[in-house]
PDB file of N, CA and C in Angstrom:
ATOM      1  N   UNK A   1      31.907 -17.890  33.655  1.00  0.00           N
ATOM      2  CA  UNK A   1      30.562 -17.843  34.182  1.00  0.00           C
ATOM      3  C   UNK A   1      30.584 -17.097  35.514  1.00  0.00           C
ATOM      4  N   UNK A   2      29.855 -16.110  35.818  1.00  0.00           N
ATOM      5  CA  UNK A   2      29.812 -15.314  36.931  1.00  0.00           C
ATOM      6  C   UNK A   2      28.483 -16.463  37.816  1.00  0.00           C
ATOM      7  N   UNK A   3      28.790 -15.465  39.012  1.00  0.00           N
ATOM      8  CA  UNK A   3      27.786 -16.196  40.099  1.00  0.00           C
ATOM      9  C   UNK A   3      26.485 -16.516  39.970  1.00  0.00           C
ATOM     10  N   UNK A   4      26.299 -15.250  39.420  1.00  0.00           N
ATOM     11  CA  UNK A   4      24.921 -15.100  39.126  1.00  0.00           C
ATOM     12  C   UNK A   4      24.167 -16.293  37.634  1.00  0.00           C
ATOM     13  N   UNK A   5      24.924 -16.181  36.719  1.00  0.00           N
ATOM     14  CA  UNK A   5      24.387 -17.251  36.261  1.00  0.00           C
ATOM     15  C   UNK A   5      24.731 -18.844  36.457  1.00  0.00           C
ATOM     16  N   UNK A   6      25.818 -19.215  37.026  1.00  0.00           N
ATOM     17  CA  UNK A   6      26.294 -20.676  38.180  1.00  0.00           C
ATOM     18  C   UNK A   6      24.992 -20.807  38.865  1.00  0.00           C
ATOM     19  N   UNK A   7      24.355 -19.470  39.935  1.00  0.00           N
ATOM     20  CA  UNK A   7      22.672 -20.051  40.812  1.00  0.00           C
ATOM     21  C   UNK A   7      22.198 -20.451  39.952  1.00  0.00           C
ATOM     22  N   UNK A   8      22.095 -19.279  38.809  1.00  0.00           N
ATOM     23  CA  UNK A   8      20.740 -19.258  38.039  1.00  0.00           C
ATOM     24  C   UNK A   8      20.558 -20.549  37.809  1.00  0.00           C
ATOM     25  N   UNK A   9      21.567 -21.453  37.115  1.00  0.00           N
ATOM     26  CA  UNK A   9      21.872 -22.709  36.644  1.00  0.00           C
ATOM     27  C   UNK A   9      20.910 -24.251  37.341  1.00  0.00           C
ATOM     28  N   UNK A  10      21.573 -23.690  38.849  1.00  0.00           N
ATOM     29  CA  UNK A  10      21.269 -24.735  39.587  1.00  0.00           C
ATOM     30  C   UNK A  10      20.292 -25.060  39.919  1.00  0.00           C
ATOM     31  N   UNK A  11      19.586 -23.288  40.721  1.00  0.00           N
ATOM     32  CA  UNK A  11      17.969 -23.179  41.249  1.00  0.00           C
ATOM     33  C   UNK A  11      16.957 -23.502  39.606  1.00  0.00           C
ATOM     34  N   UNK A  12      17.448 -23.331  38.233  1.00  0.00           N
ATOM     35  CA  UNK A  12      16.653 -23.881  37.921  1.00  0.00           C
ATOM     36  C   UNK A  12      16.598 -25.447  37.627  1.00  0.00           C
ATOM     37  N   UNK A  13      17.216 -25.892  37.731  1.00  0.00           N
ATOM     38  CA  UNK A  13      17.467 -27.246  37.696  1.00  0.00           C
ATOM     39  C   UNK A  13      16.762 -27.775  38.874  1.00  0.00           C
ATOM     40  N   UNK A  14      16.685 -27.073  39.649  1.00  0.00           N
ATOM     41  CA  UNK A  14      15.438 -27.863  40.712  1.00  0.00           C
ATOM     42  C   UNK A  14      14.478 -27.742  41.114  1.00  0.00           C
ATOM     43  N   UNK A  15      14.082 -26.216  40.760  1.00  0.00           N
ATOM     44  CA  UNK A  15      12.453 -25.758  40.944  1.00  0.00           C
ATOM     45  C   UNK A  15      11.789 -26.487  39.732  1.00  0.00           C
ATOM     46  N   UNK A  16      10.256 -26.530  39.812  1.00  0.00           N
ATOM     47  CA  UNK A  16       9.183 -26.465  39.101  1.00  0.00           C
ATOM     48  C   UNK A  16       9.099 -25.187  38.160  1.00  0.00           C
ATOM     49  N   UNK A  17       9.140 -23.973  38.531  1.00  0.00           N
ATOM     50  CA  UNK A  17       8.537 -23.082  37.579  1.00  0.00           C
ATOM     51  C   UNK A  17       9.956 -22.230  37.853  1.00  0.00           C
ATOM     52  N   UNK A  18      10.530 -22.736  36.436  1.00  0.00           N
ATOM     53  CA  UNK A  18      11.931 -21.829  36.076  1.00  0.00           C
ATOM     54  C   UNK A  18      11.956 -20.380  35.866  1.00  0.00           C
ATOM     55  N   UNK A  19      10.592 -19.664  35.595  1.00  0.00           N
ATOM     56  CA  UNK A  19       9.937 -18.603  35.012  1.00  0.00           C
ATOM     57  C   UNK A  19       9.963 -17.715  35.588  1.00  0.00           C
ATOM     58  N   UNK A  20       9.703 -18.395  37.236  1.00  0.00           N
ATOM     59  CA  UNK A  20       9.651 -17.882  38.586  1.00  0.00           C
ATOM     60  C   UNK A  20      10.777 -17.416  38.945  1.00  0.00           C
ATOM     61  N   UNK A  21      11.479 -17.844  38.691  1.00  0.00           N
ATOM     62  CA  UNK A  21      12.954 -17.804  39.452  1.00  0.00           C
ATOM     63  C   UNK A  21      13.554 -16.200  39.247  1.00  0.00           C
ATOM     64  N   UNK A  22      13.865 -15.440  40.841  1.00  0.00           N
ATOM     65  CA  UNK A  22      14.436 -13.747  40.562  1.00  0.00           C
ATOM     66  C   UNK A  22      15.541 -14.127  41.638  1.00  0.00           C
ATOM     67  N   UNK A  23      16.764 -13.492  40.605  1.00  0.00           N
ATOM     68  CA  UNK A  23      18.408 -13.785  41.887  1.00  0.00           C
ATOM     69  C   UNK A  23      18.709 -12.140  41.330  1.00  0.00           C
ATOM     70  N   UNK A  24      18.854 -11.239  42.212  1.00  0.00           N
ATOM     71  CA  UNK A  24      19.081  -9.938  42.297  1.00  0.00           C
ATOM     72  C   UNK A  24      20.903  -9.950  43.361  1.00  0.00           C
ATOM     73  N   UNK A  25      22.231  -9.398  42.246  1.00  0.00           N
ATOM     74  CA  UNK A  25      22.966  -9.153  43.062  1.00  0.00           C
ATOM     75  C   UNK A  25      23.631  -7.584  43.187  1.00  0.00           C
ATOM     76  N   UNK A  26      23.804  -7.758  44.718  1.00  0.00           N
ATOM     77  CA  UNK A  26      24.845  -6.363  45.086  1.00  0.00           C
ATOM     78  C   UNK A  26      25.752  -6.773  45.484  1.00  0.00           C
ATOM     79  N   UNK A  27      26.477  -5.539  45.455  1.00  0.00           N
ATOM     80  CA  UNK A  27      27.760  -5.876  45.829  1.00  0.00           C
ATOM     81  C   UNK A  27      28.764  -4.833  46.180  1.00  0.00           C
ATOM     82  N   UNK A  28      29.899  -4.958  47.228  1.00  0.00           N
ATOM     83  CA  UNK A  28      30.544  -4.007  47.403  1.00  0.00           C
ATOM     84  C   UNK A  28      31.778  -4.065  47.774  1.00  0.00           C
ATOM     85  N   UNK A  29      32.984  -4.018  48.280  1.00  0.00           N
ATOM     86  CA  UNK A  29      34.226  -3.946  47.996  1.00  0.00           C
ATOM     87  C   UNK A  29      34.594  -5.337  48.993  1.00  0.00           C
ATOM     88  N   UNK A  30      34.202  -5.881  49.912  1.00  0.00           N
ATOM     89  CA  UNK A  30      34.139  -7.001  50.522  1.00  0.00           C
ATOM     90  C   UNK A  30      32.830  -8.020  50.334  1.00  0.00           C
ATOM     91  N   UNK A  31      31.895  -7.683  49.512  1.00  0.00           N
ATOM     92  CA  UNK A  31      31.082  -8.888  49.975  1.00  0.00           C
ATOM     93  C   UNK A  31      30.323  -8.851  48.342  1.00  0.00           C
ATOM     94  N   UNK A  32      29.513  -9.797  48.003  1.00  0.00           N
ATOM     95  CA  UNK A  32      29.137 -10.108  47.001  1.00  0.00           C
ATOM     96  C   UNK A  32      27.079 -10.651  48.019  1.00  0.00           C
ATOM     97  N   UNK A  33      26.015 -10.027  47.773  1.00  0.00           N
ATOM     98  CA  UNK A  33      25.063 -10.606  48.271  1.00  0.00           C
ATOM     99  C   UNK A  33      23.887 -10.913  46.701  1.00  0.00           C
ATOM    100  N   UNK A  34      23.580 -12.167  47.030  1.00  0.00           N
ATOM    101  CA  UNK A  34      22.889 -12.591  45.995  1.00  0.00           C
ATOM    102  C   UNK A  34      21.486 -12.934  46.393  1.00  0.00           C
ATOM    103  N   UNK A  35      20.463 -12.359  46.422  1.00  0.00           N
ATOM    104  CA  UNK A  35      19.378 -12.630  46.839  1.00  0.00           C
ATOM    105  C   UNK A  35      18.308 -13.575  45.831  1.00  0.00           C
ATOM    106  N   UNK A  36      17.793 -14.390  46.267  1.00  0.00           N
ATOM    107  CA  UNK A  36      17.052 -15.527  45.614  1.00  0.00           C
ATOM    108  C   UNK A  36      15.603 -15.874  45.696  1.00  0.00           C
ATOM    109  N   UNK A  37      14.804 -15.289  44.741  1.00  0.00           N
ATOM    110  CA  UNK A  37      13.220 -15.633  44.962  1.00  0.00           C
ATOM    111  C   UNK A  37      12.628 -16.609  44.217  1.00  0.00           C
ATOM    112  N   UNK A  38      12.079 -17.661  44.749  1.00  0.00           N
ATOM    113  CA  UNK A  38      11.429 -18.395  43.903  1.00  0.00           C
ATOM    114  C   UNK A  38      10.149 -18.445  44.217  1.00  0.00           C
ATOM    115  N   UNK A  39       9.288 -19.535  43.417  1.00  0.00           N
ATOM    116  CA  UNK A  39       7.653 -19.490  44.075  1.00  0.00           C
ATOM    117  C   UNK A  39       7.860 -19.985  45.033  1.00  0.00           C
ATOM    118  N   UNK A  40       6.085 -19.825  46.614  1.00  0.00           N
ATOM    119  CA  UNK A  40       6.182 -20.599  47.365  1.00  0.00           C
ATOM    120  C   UNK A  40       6.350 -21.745  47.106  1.00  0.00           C
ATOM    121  N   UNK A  41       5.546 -22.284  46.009  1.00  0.00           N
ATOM    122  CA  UNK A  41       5.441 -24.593  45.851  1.00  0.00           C
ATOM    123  C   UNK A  41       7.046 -24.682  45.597  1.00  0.00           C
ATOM    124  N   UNK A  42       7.815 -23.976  45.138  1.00  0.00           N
ATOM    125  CA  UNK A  42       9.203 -24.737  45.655  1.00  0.00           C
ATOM    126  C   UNK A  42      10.260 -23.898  46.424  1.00  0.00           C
ATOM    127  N   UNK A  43       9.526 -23.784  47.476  1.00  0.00           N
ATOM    128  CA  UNK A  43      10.614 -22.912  48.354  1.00  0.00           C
ATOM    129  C   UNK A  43      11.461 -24.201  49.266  1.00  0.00           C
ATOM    130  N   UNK A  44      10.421 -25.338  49.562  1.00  0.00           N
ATOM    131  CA  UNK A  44      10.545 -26.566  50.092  1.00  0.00           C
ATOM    132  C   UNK A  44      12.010 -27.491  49.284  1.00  0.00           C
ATOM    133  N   UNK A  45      11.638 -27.050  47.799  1.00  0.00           N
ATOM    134  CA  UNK A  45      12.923 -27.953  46.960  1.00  0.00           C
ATOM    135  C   UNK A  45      13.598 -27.121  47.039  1.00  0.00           C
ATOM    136  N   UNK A  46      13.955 -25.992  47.363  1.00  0.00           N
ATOM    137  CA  UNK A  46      15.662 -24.720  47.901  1.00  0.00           C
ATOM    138  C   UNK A  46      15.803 -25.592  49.008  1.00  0.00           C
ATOM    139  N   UNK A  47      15.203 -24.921  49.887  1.00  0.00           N
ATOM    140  CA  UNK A  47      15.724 -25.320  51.227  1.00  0.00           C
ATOM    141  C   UNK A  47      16.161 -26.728  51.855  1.00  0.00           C
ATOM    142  N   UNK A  48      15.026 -27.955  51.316  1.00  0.00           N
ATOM    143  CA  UNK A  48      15.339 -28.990  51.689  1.00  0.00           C
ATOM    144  C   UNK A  48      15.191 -29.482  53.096  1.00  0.00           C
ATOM    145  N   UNK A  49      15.208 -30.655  53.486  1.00  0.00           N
ATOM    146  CA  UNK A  49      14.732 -31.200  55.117  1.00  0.00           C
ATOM    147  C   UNK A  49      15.905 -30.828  56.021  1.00  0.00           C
ATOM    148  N   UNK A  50      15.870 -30.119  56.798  1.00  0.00           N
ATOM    149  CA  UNK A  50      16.971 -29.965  57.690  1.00  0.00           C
ATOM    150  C   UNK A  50      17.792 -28.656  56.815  1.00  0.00           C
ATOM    151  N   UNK A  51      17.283 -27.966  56.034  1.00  0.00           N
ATOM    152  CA  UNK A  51      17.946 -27.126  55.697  1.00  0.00           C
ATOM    153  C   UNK A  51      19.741 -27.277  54.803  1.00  0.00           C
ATOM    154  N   UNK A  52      19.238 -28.968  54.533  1.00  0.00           N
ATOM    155  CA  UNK A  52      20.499 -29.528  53.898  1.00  0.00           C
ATOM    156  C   UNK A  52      20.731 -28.891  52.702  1.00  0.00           C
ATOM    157  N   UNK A  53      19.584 -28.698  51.301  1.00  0.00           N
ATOM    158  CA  UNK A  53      19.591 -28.122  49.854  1.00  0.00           C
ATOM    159  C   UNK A  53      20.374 -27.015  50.228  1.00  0.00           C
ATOM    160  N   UNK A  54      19.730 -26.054  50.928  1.00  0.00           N
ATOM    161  CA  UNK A  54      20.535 -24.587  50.434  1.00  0.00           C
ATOM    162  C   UNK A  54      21.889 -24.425  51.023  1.00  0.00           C
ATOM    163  N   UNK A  55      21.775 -25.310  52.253  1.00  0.00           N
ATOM    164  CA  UNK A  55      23.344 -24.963  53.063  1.00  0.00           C
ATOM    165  C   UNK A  55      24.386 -26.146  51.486  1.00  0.00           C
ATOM    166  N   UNK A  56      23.666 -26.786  50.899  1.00  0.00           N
ATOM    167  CA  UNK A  56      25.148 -27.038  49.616  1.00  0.00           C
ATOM    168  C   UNK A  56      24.847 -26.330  48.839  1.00  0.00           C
ATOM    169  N   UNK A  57      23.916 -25.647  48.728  1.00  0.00           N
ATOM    170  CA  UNK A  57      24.196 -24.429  47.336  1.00  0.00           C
ATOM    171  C   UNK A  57      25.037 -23.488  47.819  1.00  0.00           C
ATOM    172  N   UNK A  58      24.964 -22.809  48.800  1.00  0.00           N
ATOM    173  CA  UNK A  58      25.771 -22.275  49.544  1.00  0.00           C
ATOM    174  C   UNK A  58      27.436 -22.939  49.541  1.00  0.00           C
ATOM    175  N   UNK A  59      27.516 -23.998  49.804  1.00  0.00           N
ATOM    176  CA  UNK A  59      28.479 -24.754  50.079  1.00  0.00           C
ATOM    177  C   UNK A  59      29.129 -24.322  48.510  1.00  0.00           C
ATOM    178  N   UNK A  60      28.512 -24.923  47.399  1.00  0.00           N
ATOM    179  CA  UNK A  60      29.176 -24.492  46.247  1.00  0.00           C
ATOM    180  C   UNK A  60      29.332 -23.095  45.597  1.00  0.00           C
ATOM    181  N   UNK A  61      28.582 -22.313  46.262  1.00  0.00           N
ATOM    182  CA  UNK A  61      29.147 -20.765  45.551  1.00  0.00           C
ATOM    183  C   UNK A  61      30.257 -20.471  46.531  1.00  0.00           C
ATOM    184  N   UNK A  62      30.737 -21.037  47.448  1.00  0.00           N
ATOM    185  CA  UNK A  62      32.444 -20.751  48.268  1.00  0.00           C
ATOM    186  C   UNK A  62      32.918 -20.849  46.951  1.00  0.00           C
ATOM    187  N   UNK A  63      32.879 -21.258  46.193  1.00  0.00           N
ATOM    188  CA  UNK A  63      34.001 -21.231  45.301  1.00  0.00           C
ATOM    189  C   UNK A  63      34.321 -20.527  44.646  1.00  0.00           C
ATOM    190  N   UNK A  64      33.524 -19.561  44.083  1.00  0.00           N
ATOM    191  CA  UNK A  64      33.219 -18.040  43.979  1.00  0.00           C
ATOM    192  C   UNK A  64      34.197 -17.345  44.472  1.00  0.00           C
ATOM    193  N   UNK A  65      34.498 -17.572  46.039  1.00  0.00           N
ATOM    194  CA  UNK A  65      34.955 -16.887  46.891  1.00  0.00           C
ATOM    195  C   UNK A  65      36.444 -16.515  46.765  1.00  0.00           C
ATOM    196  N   UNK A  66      36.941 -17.650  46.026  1.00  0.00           N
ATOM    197  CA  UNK A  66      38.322 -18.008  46.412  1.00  0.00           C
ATOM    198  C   UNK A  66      38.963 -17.379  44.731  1.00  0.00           C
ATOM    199  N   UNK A  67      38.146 -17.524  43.376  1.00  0.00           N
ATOM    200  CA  UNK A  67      37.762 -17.034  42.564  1.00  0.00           C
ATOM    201  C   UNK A  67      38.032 -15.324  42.202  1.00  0.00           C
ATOM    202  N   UNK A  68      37.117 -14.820  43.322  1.00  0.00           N
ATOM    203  CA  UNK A  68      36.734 -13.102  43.484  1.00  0.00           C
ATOM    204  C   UNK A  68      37.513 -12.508  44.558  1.00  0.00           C
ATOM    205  N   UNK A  69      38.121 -13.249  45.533  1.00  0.00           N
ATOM    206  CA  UNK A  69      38.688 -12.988  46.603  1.00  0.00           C
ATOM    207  C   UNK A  69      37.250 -12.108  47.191  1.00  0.00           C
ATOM    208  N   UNK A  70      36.165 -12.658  46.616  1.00  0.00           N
ATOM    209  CA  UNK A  70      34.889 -11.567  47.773  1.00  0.00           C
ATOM    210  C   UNK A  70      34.165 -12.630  48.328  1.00  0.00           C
ATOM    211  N   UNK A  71      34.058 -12.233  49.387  1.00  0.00           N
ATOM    212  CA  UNK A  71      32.464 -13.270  50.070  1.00  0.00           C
ATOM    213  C   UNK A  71      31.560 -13.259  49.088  1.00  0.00           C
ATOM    214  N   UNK A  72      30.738 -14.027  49.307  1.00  0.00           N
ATOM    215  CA  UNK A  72      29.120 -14.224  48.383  1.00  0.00           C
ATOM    216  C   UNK A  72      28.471 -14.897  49.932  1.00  0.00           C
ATOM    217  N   UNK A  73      26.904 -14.022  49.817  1.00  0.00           N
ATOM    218  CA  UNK A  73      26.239 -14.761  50.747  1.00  0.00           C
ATOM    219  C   UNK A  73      25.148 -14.691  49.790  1.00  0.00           C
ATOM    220  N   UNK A  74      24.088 -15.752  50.511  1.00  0.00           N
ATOM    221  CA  UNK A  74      23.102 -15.897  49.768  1.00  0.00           C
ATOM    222  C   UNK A  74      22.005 -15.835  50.720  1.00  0.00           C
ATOM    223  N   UNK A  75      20.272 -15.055  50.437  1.00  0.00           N
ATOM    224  CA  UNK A  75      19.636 -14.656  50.859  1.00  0.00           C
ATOM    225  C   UNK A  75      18.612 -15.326  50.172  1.00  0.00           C
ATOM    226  N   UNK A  76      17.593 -16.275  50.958  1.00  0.00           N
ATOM    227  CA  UNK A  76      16.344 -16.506  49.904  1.00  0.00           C
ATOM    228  C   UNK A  76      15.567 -15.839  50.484  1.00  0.00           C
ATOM    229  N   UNK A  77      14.641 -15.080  49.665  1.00  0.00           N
ATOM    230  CA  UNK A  77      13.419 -14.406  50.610  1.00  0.00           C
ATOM    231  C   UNK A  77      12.541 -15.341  50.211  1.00  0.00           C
ATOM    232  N   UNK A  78      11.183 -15.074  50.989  1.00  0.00           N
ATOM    233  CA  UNK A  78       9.689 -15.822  51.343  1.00  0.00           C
ATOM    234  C   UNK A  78       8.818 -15.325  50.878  1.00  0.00           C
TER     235      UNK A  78
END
């Protein structure tokens, strides 16, 4: 399973409108960037209070890292 479908997995497992959901990745000889759009009504269930949700989604694509020997960062846009 690549990265991209591991998010896909997760962010839909917690949004409302799965339909919604756009993860666009690039990538280049050091870094892996995965950008993440969902609707506004659940931008609140990504992120979470204190910014706890996404810093462990984050937390679990490190593993990726060690995997690809590449960084992965993750970008939600608004």
């Amino acid at each position: 399973m690549d990265e991209v479908k591991f998010l896909s997995f997760i962010i839909e497992n917690i949004v409302s409108k799965k339909d919604l959901v756009k993860i666009e990745k690039v990538e280049d000889e050091l870094w892996t960037l995965l950008t993440l759009s969902v609707d506004k009504e659940d931008m609140w269930s990504i992120i979470g209070k204190g910014w706890n949700n996404i810093n462990s989604i984050r937390s679990i694509l490190r593993l990726f890292w060690v995997k690809s020997n590449k960084r992965i960062n993750l970008k939600v846009l608004d």
